[in-house]
Protein backbone atom coordinates (compact mmCIF):
# COMPACT_ATOMS: atom_id res chain seq x y z
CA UNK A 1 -24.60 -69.42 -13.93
CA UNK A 2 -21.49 -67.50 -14.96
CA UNK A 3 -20.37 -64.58 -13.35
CA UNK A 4 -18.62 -61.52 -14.72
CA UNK A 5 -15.05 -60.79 -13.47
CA UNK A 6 -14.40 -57.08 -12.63
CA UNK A 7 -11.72 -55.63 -15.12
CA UNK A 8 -8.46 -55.33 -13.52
CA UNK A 9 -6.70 -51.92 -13.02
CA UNK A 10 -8.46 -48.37 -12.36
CA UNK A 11 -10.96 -46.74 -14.04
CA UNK A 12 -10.54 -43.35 -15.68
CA UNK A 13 -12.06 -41.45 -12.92
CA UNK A 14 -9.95 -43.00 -9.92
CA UNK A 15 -6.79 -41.95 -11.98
CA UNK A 16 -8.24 -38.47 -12.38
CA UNK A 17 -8.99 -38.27 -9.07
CA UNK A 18 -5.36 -39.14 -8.03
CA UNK A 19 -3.29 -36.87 -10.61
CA UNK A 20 -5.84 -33.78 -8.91
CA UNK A 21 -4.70 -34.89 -5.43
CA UNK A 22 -0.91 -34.94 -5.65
CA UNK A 23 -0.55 -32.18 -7.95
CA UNK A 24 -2.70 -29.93 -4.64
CA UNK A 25 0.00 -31.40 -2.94
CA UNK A 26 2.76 -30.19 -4.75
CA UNK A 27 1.29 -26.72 -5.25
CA UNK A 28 1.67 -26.22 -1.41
CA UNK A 29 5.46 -28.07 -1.29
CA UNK A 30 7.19 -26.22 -4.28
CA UNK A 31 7.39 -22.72 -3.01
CA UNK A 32 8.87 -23.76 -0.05
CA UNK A 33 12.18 -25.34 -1.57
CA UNK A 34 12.02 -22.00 -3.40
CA UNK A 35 12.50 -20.20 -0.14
CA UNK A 36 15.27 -22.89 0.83
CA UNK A 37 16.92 -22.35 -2.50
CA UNK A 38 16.75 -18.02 -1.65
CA UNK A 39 17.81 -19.19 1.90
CA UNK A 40 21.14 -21.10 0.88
CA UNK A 41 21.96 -18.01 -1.03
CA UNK A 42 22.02 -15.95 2.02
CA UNK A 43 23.98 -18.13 3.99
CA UNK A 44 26.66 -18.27 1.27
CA UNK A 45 26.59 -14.67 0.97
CA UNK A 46 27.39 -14.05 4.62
CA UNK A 47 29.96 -16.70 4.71
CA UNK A 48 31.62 -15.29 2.20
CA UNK A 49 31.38 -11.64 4.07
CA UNK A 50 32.35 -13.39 6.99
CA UNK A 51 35.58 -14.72 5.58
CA UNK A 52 36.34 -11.53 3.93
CA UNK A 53 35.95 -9.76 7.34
CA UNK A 54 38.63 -12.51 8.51
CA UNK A 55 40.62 -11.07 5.78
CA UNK A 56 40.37 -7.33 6.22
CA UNK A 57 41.28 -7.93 10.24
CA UNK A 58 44.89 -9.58 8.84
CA UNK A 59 45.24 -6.97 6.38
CA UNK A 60 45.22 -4.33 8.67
CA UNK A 61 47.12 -6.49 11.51
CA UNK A 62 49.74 -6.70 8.37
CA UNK A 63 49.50 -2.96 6.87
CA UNK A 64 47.89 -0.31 9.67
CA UNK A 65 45.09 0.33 7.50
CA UNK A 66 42.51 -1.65 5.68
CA UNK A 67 41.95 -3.06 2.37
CA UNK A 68 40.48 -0.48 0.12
CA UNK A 69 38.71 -2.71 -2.99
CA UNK A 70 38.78 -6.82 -3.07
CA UNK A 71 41.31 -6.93 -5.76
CA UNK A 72 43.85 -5.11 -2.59
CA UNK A 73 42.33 -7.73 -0.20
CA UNK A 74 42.90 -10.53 -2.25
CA UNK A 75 45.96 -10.81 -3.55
CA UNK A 76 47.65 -9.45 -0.08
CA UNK A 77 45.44 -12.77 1.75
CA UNK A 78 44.47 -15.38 -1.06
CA UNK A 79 40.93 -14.61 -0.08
CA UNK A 80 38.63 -15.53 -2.50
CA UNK A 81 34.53 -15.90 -2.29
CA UNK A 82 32.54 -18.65 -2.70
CA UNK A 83 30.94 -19.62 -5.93
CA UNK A 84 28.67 -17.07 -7.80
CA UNK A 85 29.53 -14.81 -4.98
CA UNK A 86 30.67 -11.45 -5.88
CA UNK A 87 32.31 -9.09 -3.02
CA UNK A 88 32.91 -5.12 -3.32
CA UNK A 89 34.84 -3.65 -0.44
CA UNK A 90 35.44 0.01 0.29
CA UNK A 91 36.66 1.47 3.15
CA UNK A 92 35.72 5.40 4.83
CA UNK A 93 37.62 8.07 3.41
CA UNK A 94 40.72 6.84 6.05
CA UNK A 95 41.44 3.64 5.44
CA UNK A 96 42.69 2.93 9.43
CA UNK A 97 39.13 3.43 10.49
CA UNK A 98 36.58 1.27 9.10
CA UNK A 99 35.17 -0.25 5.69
CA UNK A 100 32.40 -2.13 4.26
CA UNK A 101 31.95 -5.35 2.16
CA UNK A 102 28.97 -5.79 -0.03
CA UNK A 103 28.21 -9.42 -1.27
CA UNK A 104 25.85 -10.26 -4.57
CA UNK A 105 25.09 -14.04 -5.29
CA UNK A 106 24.48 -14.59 -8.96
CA UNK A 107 21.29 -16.57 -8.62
CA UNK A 108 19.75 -13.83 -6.41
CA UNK A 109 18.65 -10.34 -6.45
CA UNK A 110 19.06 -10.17 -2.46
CA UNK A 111 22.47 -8.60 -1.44
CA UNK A 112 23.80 -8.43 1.90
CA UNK A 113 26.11 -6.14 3.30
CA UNK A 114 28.55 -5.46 5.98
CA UNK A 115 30.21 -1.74 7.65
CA UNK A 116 32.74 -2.24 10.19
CA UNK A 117 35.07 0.14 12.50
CA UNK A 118 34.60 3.67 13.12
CA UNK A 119 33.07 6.03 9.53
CA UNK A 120 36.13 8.64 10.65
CA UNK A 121 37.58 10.25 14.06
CA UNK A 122 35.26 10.54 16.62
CA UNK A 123 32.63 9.43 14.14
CA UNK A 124 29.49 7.13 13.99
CA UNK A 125 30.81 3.51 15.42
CA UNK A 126 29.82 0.72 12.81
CA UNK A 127 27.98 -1.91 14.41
CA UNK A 128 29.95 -5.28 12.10
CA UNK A 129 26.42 -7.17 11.52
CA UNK A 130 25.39 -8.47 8.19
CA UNK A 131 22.39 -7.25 6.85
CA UNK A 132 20.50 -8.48 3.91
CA UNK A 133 18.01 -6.87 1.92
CA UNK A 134 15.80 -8.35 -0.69
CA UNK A 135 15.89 -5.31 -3.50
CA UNK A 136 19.66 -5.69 -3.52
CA UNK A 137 20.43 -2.11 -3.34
CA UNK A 138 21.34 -2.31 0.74
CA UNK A 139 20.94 1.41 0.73
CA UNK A 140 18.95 1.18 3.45
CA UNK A 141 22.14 -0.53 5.35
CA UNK A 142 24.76 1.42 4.34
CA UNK A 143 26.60 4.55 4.72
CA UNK A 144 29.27 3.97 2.14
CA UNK A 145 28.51 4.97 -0.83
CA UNK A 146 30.56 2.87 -2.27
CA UNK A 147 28.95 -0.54 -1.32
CA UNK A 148 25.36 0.49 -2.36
C-alpha cells in the first residue's frame, strides 16, 4: 500500500487568508504614525517659538524694546528656527510692550502661535502660551494682526 505525501507549502486559500489579515492590521496602525508624524510637527513648532521667545527676552534686555520682524531678531541674537520652520514676529504698535511670534512648519498646515507682554499701556495683559490651531490661520489666537 502506498500512501500519498501531502504537498509541502500553503495552499492558495491559507495565503489569501493571511495577506486579508495583516493588511486589517495595518489599516488600524497607519493613521496613527500619521498623527505622530502631525505631532512631531507641533513640538518643533513650539520649540522653535520657545527659543525665539528666549531671543526676544535678550533683545529687549539688550535694546529697551523688542524685536519688531525675525530678520531684527536674528541677526541682533543668531537665532535661527529649526528645519522647515518658518517664524513671523511682530510686536504691538510700541515695541517696549509686547509682541507675538507665529510659527508655520512646511510639512503642515497647523500653525501655532505665541502673544506676549502687555497689547499697549494699561492694556489687555498677554497670557505667553503657545497655541496651535489646525486651519493655520491662528486668528482665533491672536490679536496682532500681523501674526495671523
Amino acid at each position: 500500500m502506498t500512501s500519498r505525501k501531502a504537498p509541502a507549502g500553503f495552499t492558495l486559500m491559507e495565503l489569501l487568508v493571511a495577506v486579508i489579515i495583516i493588511s486589517a492590521l495595518l489599516a488600524f496602525v497607519l493613521p496613527r504614525f500619521g498623527s505622530i508624524r502631525e505631532n512631531t510637527y507641533v513640538a518643533t513648532m513650539k520649540n522653535s517659538i520657545a527659543k525665539a521667545i528666549t531671543s526676544q527676552e535678550f533683545y529687549m534686555n539688550e535694546n529697551d524694546q523688542y524685536a519688531s520682524s525675525f530678520a531684527q531678531l536674528s541677526a541682533a541674537t543668531g537665532y535661527v528656527p529649526d528645519n522647515d520652520v518658518t517664524l513671523t514676529v511682530a510686536t504691538t504698535p510700541n515695541p517696549k510692550y509686547g509682541y507675538c511670534i507665529k510659527a508655520n512648519h512646511a510639512k503642515t498646515e497647523t500653525a501655532c502661535a505665541v502673544e506676549f507682554g502687555l497689547s499697549g499701556p494699561g492694556g489687555v495683559e498677554f497670557d505667553g502660551k503657545i497655541y496651535c490651531d489646525a486651519d493655520g490661520t491662528v486668528d482665533q489666537i491672536t490679536t496682532l494682526t500681523a501674526c495671523r
